[in-house]
N, C-alpha and C. Protein backbone atom coordinates (compact mmCIF):
# COMPACT_ATOMS: atom_id res chain seq x y z
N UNK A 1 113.52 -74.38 155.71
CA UNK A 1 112.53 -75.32 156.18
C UNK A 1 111.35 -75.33 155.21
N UNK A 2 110.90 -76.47 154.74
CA UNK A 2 109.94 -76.78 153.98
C UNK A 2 108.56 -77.90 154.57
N UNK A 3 107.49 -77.16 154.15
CA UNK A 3 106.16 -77.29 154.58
C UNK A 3 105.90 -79.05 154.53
N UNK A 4 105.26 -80.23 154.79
CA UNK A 4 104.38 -80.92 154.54
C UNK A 4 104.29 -80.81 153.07
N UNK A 5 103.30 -79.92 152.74
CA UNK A 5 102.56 -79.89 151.70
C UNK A 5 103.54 -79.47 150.64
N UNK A 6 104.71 -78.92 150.91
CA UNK A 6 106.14 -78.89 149.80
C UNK A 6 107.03 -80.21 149.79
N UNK A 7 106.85 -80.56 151.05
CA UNK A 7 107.64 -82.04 150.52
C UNK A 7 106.57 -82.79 150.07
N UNK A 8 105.44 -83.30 150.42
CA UNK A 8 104.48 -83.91 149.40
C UNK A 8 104.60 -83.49 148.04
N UNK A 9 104.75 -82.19 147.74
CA UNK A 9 104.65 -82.00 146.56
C UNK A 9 106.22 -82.20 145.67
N UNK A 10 107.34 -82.01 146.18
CA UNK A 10 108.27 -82.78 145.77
C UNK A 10 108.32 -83.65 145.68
N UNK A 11 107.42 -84.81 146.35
CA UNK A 11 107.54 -86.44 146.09
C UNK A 11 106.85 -86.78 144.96
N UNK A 12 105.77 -85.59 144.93
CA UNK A 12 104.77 -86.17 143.30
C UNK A 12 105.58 -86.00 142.46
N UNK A 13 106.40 -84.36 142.41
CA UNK A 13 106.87 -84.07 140.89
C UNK A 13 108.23 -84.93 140.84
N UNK A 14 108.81 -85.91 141.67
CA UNK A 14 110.11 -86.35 142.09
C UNK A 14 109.60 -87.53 141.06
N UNK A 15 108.42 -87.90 141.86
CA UNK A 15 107.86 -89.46 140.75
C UNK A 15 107.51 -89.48 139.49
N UNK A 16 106.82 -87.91 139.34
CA UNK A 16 106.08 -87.77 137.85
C UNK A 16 107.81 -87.62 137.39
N UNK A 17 108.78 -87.12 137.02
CA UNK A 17 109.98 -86.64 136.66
C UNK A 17 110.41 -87.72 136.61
N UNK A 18 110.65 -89.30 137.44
CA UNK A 18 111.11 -90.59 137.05
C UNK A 18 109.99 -91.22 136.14
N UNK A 19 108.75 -91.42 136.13
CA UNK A 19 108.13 -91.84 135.37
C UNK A 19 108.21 -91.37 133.99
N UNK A 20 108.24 -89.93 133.78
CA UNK A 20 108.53 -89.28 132.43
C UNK A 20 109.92 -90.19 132.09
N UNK A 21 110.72 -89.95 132.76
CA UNK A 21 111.98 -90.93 132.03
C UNK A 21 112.16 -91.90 131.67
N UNK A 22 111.74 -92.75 132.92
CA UNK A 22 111.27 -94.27 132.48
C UNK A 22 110.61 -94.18 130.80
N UNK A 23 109.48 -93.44 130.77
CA UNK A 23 109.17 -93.60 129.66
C UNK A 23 109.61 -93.21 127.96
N UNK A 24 110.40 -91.83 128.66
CA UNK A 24 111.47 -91.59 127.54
C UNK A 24 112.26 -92.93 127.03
N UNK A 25 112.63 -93.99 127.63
CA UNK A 25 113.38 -95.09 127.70
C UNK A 25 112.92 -95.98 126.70
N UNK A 26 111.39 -96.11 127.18
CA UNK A 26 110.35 -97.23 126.64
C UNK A 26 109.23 -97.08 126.37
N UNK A 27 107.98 -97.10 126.47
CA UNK A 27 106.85 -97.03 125.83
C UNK A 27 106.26 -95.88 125.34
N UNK A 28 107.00 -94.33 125.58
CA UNK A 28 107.15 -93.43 124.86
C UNK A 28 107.70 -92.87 123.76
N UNK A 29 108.67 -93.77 123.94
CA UNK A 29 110.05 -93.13 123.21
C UNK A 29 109.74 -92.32 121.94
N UNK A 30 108.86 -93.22 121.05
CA UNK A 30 108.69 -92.31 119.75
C UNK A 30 107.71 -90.88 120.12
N UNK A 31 107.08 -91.10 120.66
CA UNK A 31 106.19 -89.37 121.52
C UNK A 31 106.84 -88.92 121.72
N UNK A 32 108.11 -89.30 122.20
CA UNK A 32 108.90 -87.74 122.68
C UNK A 32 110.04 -87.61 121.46
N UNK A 33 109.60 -88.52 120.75
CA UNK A 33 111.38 -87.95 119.43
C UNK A 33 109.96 -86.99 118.97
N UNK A 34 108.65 -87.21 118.76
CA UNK A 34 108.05 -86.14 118.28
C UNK A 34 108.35 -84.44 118.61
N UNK A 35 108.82 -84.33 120.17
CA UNK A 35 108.61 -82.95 120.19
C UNK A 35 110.12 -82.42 120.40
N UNK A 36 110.91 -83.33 120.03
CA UNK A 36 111.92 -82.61 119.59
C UNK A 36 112.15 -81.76 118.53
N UNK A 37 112.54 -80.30 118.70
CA UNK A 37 112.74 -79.66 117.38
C UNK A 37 114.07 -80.40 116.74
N UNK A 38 113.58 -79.98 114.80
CA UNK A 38 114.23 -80.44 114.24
C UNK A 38 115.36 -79.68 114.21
N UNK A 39 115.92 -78.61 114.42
CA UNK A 39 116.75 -77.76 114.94
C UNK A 39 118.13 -77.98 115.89
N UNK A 40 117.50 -78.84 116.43
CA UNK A 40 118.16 -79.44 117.91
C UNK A 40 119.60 -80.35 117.03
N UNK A 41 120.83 -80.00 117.14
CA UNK A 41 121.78 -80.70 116.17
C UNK A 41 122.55 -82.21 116.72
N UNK A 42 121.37 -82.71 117.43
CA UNK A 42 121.56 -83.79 118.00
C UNK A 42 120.83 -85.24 117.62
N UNK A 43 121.12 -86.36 117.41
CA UNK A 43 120.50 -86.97 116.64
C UNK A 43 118.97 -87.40 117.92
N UNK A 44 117.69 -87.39 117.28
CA UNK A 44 116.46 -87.20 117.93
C UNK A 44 116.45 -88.16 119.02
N UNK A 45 116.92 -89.67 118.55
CA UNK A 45 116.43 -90.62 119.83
C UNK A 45 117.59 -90.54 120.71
N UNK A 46 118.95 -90.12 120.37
CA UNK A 46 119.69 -89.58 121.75
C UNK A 46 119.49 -88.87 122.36
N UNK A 47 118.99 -87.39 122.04
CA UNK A 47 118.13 -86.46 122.81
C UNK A 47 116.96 -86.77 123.14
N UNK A 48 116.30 -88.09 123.02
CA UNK A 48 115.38 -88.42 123.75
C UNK A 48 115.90 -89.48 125.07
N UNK A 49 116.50 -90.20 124.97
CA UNK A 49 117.46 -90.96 125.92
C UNK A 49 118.02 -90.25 126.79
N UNK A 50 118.87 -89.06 126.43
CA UNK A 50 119.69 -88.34 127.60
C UNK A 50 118.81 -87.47 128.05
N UNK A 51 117.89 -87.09 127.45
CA UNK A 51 116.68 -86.50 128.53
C UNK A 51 116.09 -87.20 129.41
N UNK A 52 115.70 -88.45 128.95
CA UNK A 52 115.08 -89.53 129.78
C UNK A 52 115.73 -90.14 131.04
N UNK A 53 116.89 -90.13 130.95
CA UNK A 53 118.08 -90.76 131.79
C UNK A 53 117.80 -88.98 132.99
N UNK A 54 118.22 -87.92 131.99
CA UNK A 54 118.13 -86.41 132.89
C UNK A 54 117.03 -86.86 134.35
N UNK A 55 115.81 -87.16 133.29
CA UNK A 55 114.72 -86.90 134.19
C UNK A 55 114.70 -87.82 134.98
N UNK A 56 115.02 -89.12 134.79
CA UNK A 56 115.25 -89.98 136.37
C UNK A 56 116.20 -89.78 136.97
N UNK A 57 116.98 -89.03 136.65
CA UNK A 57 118.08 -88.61 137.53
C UNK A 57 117.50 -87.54 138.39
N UNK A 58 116.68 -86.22 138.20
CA UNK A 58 116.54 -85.23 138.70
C UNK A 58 115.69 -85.58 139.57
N UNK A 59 114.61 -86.22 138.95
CA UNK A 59 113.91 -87.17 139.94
C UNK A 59 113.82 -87.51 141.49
N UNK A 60 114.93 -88.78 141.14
CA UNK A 60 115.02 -89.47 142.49
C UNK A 60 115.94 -88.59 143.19
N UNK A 61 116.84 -87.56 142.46
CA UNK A 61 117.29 -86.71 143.49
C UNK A 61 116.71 -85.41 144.24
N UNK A 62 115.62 -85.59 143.65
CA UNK A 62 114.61 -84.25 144.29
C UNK A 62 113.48 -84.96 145.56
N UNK A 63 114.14 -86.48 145.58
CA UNK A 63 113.22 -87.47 146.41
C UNK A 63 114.03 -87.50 147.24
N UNK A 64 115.67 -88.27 147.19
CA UNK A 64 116.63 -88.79 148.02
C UNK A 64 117.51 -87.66 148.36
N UNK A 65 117.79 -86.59 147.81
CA UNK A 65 118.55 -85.22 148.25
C UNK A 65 117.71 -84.31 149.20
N UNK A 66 117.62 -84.04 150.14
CA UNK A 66 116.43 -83.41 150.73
C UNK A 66 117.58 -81.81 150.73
N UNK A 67 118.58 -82.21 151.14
CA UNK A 67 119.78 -81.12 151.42
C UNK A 67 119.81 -80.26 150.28
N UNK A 68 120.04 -80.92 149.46
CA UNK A 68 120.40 -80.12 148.31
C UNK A 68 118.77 -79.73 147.23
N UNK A 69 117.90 -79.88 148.19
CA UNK A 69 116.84 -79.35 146.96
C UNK A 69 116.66 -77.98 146.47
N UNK A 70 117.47 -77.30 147.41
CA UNK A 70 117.06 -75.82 146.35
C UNK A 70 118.17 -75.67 144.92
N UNK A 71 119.44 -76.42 145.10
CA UNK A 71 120.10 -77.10 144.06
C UNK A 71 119.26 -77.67 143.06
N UNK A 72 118.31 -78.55 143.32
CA UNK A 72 118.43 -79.59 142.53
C UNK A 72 116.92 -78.96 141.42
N UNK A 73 116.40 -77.94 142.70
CA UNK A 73 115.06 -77.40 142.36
C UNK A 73 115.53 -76.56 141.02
N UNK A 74 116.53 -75.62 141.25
CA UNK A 74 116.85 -74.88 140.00
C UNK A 74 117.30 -75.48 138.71
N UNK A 75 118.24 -76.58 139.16
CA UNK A 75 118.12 -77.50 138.49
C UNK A 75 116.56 -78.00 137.35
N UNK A 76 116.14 -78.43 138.14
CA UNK A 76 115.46 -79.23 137.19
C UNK A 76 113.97 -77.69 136.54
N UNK A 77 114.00 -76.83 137.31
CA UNK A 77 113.56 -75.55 136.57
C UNK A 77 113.97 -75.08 135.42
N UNK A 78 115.21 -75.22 135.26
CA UNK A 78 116.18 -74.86 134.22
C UNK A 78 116.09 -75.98 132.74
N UNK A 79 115.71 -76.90 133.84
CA UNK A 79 115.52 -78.14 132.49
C UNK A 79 114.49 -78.14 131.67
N UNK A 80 113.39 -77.84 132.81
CA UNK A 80 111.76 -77.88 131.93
C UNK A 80 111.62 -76.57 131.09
N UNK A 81 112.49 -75.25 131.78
CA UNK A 81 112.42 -74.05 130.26
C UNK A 81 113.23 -74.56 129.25
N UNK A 82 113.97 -75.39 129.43
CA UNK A 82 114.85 -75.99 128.39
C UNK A 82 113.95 -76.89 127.23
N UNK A 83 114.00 -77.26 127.74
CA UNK A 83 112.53 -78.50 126.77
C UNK A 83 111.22 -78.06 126.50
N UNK A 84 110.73 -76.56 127.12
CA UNK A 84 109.72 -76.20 126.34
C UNK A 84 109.41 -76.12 125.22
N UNK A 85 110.73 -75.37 124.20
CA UNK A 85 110.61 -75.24 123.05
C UNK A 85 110.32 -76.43 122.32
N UNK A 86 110.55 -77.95 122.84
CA UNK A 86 110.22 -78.81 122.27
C UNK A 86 108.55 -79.09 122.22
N UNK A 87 107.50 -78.53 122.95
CA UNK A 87 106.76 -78.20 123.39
C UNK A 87 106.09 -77.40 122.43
N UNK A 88 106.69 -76.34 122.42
CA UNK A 88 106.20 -75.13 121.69
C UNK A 88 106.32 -75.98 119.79
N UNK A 89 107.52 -76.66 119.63
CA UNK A 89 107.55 -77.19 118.32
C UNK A 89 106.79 -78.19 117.95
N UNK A 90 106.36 -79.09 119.20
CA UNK A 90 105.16 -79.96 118.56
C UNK A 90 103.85 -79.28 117.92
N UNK A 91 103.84 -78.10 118.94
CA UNK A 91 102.50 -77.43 118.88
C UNK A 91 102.46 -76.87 117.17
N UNK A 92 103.10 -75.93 117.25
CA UNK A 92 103.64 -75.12 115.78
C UNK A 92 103.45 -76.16 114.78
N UNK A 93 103.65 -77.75 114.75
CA UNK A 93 104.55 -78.21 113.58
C UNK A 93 103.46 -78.75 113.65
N UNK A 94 102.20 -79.46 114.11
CA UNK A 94 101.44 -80.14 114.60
C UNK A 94 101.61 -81.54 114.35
N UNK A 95 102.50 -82.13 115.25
CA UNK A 95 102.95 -83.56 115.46
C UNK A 95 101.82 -83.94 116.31
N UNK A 96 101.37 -85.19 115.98
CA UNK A 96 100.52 -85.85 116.69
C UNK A 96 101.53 -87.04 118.00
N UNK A 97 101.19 -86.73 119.54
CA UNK A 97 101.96 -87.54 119.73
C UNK A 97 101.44 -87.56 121.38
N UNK A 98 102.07 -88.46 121.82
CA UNK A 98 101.66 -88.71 123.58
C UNK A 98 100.05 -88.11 123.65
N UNK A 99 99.26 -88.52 122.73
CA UNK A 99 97.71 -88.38 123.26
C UNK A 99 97.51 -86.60 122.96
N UNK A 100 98.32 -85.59 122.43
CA UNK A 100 98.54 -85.00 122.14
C UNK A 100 98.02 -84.75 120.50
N UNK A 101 96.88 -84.66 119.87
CA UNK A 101 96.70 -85.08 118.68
C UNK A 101 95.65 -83.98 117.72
N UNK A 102 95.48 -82.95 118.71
CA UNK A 102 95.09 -81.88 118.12
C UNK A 102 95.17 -80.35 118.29
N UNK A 103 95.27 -79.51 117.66
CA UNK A 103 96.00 -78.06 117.77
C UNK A 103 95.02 -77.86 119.77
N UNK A 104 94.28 -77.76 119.94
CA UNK A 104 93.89 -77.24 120.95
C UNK A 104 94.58 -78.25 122.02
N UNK A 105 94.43 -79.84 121.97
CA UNK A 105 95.06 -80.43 122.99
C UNK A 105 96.72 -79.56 123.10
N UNK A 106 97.25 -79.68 122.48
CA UNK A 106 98.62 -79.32 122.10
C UNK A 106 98.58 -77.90 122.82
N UNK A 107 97.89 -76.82 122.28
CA UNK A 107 97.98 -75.59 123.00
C UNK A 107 97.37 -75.83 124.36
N UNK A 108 96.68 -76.80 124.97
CA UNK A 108 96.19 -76.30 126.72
C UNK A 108 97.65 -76.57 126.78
N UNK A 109 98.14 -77.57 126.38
CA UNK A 109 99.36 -77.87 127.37
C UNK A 109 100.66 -77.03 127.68
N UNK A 110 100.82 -75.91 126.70
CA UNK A 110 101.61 -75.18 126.81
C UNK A 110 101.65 -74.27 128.14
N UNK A 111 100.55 -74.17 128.62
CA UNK A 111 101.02 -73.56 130.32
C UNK A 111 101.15 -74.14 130.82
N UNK A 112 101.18 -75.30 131.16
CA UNK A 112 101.16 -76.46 132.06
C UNK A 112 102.81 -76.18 132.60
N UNK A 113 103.57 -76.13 131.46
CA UNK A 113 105.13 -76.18 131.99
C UNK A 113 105.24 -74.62 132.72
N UNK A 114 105.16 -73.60 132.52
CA UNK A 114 105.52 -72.79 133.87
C UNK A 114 104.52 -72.71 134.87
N UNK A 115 103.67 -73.45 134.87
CA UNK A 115 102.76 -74.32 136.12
C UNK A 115 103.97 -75.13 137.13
N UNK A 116 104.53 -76.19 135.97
CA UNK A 116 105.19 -76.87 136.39
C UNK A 116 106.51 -76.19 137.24
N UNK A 117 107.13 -75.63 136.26
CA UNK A 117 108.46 -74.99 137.33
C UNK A 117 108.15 -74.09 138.04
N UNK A 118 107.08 -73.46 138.61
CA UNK A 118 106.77 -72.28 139.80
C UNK A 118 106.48 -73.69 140.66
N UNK A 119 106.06 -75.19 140.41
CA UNK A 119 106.05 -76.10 141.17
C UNK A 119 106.77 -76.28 142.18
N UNK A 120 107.77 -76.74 140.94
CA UNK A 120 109.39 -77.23 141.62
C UNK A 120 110.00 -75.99 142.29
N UNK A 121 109.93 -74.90 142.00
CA UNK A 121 110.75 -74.05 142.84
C UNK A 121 110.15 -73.59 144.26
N UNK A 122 108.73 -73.83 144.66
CA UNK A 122 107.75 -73.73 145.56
C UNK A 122 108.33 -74.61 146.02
N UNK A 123 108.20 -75.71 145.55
CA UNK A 123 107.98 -77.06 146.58
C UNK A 123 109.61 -77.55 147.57
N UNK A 124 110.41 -76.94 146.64
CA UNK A 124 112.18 -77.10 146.75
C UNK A 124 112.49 -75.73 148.20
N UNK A 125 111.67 -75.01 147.89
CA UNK A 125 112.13 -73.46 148.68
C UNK A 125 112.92 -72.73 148.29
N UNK A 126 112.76 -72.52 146.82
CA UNK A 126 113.58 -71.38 146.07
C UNK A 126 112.68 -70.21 145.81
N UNK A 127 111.36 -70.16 145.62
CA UNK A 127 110.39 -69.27 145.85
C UNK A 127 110.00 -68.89 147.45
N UNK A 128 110.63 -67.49 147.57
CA UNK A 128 109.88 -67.66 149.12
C UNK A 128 111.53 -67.52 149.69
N UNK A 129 112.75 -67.80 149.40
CA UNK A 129 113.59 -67.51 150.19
C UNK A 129 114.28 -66.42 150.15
N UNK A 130 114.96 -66.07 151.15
CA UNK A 130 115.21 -64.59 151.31
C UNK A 130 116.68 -64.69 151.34
């Protein structure tokens, strides 16, 4: 059983997680081929696409799956440590990108993501279950 204030908060990160995609799609797209590492042996704007597609997928299912959210919660936990390093490589490489345009902007944001997934696993009821 999950709180009010955990399903509210699954509906924000459900929307912020489709909006990120949406925008992976379109008016981002080149911001996020930025923080792809060059490492990654995938060509950049497909790994920006199948992330983008990821994230509206995880999305609306962390909105429309209520059943399966501690599924979907690890899920999409698993995704955002996944894509940190892209994160960590903008920072390092200093790509200017998504409003992102200087070493300090770039470093606040690096906690933000295990902000983010102690989110999703709070808000899902994977933190907290026994």
């Amino acid at each position: 059983m999950t709180s009010t204030l955990q399903t509210a908060t699954r509906f924000v990160l459900g929307g912020a997680l489709v909006f990120a995609g949406v925008s992976h799609l379109t008016f981002a797209r080149e911001g996020f081929e930025a923080q792809v590492p060059r490492w990654v042996p995938f060509d950049v704007d497909d790994t920006v696409l199948v992330s983008g597609i990821g994230e509206i997928a995880m999305g609306a299912a962390l909105v429309a799956l209520p059943k399966e959210r501690h599924r979907i919660g690890v899920l999409i936990a698993a995704f955002l440590a996944a894509v940190f390093p892209g994160n960590l490589s903008q920072h390092r490489n200093q790509r200017d990108a998504l409003g992102l345009d200087t070493d300090t902007k770039r470093a606040v944001r690096l906690p933000f993501q295990p902000v983010m997934i102690a989110a999703v696993l709070w808000s899902t009821g994977v933190l907290g279950r026994s």
